[in-house]
Protein backbone atom coordinates (compact mmCIF):
# COMPACT_ATOMS: atom_id res chain seq x y z
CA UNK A 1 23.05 0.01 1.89
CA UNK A 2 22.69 4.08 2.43
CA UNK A 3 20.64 2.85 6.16
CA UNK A 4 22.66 0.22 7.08
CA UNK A 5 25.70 2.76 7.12
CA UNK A 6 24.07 6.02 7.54
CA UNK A 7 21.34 5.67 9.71
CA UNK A 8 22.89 8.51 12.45
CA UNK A 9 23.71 11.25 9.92
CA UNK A 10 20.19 10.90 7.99
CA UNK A 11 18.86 11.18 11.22
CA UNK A 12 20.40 14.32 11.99
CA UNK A 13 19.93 16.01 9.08
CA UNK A 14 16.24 14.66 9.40
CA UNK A 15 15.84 16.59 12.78
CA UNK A 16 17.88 19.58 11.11
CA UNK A 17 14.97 20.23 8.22
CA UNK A 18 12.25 19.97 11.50
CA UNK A 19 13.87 21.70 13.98
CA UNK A 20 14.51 19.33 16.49
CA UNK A 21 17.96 19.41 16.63
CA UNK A 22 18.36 20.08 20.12
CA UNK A 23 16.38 17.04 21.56
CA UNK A 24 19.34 15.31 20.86
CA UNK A 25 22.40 17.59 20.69
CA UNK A 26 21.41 20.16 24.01
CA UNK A 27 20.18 23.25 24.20
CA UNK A 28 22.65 24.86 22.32
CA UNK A 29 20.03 23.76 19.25
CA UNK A 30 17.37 25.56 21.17
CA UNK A 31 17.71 28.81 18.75
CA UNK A 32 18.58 27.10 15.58
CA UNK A 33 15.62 24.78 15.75
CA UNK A 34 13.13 27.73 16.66
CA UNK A 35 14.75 29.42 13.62
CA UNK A 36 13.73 26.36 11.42
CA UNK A 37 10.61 26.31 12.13
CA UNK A 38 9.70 29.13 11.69
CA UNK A 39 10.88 28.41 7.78
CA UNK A 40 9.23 25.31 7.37
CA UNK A 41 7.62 24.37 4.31
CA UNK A 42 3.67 25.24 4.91
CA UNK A 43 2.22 24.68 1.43
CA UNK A 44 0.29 21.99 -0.11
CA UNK A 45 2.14 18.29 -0.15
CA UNK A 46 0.71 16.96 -3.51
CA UNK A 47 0.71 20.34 -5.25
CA UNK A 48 4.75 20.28 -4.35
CA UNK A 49 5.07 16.74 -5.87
CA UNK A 50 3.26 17.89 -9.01
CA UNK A 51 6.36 19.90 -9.56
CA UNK A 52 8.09 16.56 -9.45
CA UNK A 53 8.34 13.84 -12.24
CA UNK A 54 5.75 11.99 -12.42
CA UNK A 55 7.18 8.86 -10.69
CA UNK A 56 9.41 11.31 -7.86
CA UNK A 57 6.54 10.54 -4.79
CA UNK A 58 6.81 6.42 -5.84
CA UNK A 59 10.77 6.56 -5.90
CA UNK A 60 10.73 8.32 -2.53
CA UNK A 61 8.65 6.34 -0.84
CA UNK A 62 10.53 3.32 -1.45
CA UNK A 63 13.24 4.85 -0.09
CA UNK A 64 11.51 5.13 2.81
CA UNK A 65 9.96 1.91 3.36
CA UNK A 66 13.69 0.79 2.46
CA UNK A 67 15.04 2.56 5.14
CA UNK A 68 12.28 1.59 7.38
CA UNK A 69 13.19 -1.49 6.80
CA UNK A 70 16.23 -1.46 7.72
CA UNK A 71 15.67 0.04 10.82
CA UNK A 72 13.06 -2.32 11.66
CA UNK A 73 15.50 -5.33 11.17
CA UNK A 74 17.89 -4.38 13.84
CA UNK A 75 20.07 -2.14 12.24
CA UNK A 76 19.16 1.13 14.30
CA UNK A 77 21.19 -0.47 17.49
CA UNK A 78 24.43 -0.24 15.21
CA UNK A 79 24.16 3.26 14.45
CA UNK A 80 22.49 4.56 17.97
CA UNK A 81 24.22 7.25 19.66
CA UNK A 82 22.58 8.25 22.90
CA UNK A 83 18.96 8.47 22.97
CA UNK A 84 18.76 9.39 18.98
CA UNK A 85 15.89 7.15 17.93
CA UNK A 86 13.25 8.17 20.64
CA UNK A 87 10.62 8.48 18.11
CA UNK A 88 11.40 5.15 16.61
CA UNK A 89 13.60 6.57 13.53
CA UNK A 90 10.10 6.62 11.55
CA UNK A 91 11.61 8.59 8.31
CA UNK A 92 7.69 8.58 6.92
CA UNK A 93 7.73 12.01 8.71
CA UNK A 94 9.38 13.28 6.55
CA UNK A 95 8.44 16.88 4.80
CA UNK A 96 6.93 16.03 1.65
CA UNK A 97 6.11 12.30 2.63
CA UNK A 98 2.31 12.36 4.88
């Protein structure tokens, strides 16, 4: 239900965490997503989801392929502003999910 209604704003705030604000919003974004980054997360993926429960990397990936899903069904043309899916909406890009 959380893609089917939010599809847009996860997408944003997906672009926010990597700093690529500003392919969609202008280059007013220019400065914030350099800013970003440059504070990425660098570190080691699986050591990070050690710190995790043990079942945290499943649960998140189904999310995923659920929102996927979702967006692979049609959805995405509902909640498309402007040219906000160019990279297909593929939320497996997500930090901690390679």
């Amino acid at each position: 239900m959380q893609a089917q209604d939010r599809l847009f704003q996860m997408d944003l705030w997906r672009r926010s965490v990597q700093g690529r604000l500003s392919e969609v919003l202008g280059p007013n974004f220019i400065e914030r997503d350099a800013m970003t980054r440059r504070m990425q997360f660098r570190g080691d993926v699986e050591s990070e989801w050690a710190h995790y429960g043990a079942d945290a990397k499943s649960i998140a990936e189904s999310f995923v392929r659920g929102i996927n899903a979702v967006g692979n069904a049609g959805a995405r043309s509902t909640a498309r502003i402007g040219s906000c899916w160019p990279d297909g909406g593929q939320t497996s890009g997500h930090q901690l999910i390679s």
